[in-house]
Protein backbone atom coordinates (compact mmCIF):
# COMPACT_ATOMS: atom_id res chain seq x y z
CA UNK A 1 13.46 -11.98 7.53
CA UNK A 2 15.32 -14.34 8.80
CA UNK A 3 13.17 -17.39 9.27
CA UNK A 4 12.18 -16.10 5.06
CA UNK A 5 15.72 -17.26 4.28
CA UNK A 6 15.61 -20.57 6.13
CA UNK A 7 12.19 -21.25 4.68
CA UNK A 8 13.44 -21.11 1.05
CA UNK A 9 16.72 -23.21 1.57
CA UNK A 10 17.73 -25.16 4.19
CA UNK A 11 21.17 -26.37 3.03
CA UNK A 12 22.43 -22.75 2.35
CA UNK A 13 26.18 -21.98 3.72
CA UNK A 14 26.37 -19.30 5.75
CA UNK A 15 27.55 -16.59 3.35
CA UNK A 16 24.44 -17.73 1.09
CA UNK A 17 22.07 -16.96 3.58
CA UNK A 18 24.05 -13.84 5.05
CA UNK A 19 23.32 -12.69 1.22
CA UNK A 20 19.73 -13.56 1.24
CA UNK A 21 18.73 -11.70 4.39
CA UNK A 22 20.35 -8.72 3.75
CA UNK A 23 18.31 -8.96 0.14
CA UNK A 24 15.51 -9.56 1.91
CA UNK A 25 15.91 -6.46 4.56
CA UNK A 26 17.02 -4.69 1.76
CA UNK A 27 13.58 -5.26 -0.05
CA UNK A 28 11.61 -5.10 3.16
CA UNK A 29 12.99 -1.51 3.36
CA UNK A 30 12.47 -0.13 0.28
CA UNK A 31 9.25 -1.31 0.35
CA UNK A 32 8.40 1.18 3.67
CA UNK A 33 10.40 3.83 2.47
CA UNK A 34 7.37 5.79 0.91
CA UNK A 35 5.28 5.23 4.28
CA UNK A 36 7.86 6.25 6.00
CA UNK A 37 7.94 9.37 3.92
CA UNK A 38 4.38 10.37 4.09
CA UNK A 39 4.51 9.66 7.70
CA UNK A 40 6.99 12.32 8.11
CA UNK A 41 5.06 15.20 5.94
CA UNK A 42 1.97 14.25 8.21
CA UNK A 43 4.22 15.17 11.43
CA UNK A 44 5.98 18.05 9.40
CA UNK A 45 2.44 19.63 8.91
CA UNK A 46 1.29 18.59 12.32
CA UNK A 47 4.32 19.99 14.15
CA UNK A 48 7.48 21.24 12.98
CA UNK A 49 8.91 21.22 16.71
CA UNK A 50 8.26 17.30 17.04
CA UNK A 51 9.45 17.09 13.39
CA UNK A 52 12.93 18.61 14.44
CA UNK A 53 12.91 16.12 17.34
CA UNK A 54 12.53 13.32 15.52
CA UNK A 55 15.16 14.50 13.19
CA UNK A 56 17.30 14.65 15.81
CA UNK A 57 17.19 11.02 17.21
């Protein structure tokens, strides 16, 4: 994400490309979000005991 920022401006100040990585993990996250979901009914069906686990971490 970070190298993303550099690579589209290399003469940004520091609070510039603070903002444009946290847009960019921002976007990166949303964009796993529904994997992330559909992983967790797999291991919900799978096991409810390792589900709980994982909860808990």
């Amino acid at each position: 994400v970070y190298y993303q920022a550099l690579e589209k401006n290399t003469t940004m100040d520091f609070e510039t490309e603070i903002n444009e990585i946290r847009k960019l993990s921002e976007s990166a996250y949303q964009k796993a979000l529904p994997y992330a979901k559909k992983l967790r009914a797999q291991v919900a069906k799978f096991s409810p005991q390792l589900l709980k686990v994982y909860e808990e971490v």
